[in-house]
C-alpha atoms as a PDB file:
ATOM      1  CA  UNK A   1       6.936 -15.080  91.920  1.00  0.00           C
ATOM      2  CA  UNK A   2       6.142 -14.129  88.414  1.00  0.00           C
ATOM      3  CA  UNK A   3       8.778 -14.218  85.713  1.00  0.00           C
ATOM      4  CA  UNK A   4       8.567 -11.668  82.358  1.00  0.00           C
ATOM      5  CA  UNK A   5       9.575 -12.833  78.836  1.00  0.00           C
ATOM      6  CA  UNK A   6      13.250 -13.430  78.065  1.00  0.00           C
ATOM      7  CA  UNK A   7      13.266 -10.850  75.107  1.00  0.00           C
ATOM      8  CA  UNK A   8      17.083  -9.866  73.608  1.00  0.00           C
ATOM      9  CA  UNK A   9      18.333  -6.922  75.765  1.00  0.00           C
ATOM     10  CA  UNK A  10      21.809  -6.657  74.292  1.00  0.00           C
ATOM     11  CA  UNK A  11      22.782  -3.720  72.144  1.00  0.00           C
ATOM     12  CA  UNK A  12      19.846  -1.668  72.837  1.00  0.00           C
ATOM     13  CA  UNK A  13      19.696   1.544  75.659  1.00  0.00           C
ATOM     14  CA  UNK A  14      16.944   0.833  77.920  1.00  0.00           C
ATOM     15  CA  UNK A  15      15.315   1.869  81.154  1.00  0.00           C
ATOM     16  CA  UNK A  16      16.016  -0.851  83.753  1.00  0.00           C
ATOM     17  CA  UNK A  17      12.893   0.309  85.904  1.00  0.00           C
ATOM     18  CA  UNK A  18      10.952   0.203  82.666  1.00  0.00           C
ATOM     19  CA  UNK A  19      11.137  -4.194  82.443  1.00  0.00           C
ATOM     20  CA  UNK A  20       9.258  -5.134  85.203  1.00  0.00           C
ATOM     21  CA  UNK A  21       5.779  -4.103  85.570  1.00  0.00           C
ATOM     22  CA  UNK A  22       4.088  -4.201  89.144  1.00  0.00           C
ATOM     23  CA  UNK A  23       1.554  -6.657  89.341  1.00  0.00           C
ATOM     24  CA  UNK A  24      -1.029  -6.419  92.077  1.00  0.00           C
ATOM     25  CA  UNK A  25       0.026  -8.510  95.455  1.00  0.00           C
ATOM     26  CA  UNK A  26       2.534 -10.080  93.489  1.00  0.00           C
ATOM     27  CA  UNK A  27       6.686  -9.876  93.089  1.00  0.00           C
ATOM     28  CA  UNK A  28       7.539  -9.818  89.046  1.00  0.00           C
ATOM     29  CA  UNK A  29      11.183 -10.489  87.925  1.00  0.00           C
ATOM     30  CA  UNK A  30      13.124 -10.421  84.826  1.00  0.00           C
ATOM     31  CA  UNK A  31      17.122 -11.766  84.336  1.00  0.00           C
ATOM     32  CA  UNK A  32      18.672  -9.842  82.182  1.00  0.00           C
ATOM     33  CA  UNK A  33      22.326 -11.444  82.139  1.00  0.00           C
ATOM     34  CA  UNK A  34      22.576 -15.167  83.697  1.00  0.00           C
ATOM     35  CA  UNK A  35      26.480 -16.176  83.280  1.00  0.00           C
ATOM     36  CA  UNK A  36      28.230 -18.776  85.627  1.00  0.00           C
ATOM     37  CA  UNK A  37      30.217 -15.729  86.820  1.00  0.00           C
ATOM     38  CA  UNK A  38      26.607 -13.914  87.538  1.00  0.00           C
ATOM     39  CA  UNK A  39      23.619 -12.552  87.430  1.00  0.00           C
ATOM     40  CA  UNK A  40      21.498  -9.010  87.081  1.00  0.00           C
ATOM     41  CA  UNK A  41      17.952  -9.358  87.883  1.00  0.00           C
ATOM     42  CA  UNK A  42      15.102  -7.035  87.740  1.00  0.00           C
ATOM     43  CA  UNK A  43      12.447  -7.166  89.875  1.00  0.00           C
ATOM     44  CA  UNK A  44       9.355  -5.084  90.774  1.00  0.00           C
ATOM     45  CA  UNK A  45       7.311  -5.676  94.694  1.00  0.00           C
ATOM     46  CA  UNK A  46       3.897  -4.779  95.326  1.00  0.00           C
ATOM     47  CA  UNK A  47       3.343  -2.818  98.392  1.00  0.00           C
ATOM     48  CA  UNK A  48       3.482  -5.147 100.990  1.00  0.00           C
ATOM     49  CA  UNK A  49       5.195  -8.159  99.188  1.00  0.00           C
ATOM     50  CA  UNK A  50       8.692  -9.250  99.730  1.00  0.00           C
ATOM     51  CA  UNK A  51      11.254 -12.042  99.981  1.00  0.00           C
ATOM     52  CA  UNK A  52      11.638 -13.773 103.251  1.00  0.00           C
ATOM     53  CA  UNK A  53      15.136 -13.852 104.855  1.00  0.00           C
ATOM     54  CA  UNK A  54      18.078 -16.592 103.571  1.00  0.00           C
ATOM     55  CA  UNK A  55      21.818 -15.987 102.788  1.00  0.00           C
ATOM     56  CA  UNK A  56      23.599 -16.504  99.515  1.00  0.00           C
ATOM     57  CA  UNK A  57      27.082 -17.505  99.188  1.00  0.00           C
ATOM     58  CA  UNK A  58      27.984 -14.406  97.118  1.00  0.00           C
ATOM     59  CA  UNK A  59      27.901 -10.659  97.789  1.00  0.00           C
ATOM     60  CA  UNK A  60      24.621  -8.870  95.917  1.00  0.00           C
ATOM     61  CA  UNK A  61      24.271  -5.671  95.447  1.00  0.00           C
ATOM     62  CA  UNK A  62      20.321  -4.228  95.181  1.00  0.00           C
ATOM     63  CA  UNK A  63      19.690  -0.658  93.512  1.00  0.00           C
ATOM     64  CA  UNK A  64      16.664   0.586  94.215  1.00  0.00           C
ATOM     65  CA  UNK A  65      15.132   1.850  90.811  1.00  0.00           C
ATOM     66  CA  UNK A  66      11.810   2.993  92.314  1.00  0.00           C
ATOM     67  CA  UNK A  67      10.092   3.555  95.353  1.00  0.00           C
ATOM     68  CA  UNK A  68      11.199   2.433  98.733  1.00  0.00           C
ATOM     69  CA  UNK A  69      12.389  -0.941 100.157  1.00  0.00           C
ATOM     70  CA  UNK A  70      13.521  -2.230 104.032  1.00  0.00           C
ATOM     71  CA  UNK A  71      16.380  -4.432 103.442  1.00  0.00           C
ATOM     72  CA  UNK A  72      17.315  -6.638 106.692  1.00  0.00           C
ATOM     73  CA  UNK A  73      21.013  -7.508 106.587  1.00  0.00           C
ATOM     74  CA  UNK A  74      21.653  -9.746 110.081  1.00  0.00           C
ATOM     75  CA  UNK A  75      18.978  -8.588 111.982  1.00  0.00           C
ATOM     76  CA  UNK A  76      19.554  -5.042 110.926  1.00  0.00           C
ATOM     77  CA  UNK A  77      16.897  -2.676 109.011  1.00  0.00           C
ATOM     78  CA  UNK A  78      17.850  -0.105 106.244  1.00  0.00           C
ATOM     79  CA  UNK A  79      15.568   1.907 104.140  1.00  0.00           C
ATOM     80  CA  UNK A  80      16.548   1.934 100.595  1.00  0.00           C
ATOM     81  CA  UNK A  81      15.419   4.573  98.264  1.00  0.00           C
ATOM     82  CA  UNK A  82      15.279   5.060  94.323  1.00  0.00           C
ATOM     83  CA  UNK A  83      18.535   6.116  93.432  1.00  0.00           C
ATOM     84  CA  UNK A  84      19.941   4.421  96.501  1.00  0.00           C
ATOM     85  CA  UNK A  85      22.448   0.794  96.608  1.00  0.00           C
ATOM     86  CA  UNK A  86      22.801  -1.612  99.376  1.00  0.00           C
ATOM     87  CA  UNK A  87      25.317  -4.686  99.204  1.00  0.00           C
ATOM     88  CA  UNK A  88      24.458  -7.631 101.277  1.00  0.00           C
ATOM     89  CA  UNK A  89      27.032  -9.138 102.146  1.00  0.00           C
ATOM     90  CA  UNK A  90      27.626 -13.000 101.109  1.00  0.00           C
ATOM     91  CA  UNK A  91      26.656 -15.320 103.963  1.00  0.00           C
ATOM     92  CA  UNK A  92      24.741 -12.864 105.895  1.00  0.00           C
ATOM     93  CA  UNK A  93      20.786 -13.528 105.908  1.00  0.00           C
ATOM     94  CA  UNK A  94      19.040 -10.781 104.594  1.00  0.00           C
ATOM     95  CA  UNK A  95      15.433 -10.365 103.526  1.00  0.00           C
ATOM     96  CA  UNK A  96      13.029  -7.308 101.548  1.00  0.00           C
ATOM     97  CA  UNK A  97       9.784  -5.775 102.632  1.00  0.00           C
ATOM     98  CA  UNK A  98       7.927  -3.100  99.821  1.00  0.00           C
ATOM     99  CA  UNK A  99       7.531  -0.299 102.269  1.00  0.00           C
ATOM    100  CA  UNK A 100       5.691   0.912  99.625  1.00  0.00           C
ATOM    101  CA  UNK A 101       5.945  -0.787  95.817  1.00  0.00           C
ATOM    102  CA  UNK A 102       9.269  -0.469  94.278  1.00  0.00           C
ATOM    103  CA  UNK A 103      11.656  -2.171  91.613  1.00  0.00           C
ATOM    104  CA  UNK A 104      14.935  -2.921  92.414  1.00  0.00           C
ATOM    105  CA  UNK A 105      18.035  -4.392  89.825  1.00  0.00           C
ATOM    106  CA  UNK A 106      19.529  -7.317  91.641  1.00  0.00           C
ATOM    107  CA  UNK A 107      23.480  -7.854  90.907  1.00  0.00           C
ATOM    108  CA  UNK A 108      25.109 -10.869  92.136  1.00  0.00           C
ATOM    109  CA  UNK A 109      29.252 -11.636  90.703  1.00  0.00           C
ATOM    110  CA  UNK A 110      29.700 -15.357  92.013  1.00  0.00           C
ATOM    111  CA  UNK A 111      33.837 -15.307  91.227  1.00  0.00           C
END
């Protein structure tokens, strides 16, 4: 996974989809906030790419910003959409496929 620069957000309006870049056959993500209470992450997925199944302790909620993803939440498939939200629940595996490339902002409160 490829990681983009940790340039100053803060104070500034900004597209979210607009901070991640696709990158051919590759998955690109950027943290915007990384607190002990949390984290928002922005990532983009080449067609084809995505993150193989595993749990997290924590409830995360993924907004698709662009394009389409299938999210897997215990076994289950759901197509995601831009403009669309999906919370995976904490302790349930879960795993992404690009259906076809998207971005997606990745929310996770840990208290």
């Amino acid at each position: 996974m490829k990681k983009e620069n940790k340039e100053d957000l803060r104070g500034r309006a900004l597209k979210a989809k607009d901070l991640v870049a696709y990158d051919k056959g590759a998955v690109v993500s950027r943290t915007i906030i990384e607190k002990k209470t949390g984290t928002v992450t922005i990532f983009s997925f080449d067609k084809g790419q995505g993150l193989s199944e595993h749990t997290a302790p924590f409830d995360a909620m993924v907004e698709i910003l662009d394009g389409e993803a299938e999210i897997h939440i215990a076994g289950k498939p759901h197509r995601v959409k831009a403009g669309e939200f999906i919370i995976m629940p904490a302790n349930r595996p879960h795993a992404l496929k690009a259906v076809k490339k998207f971005k997606m902002a990745l929310v996770m409160i840990r208290s």
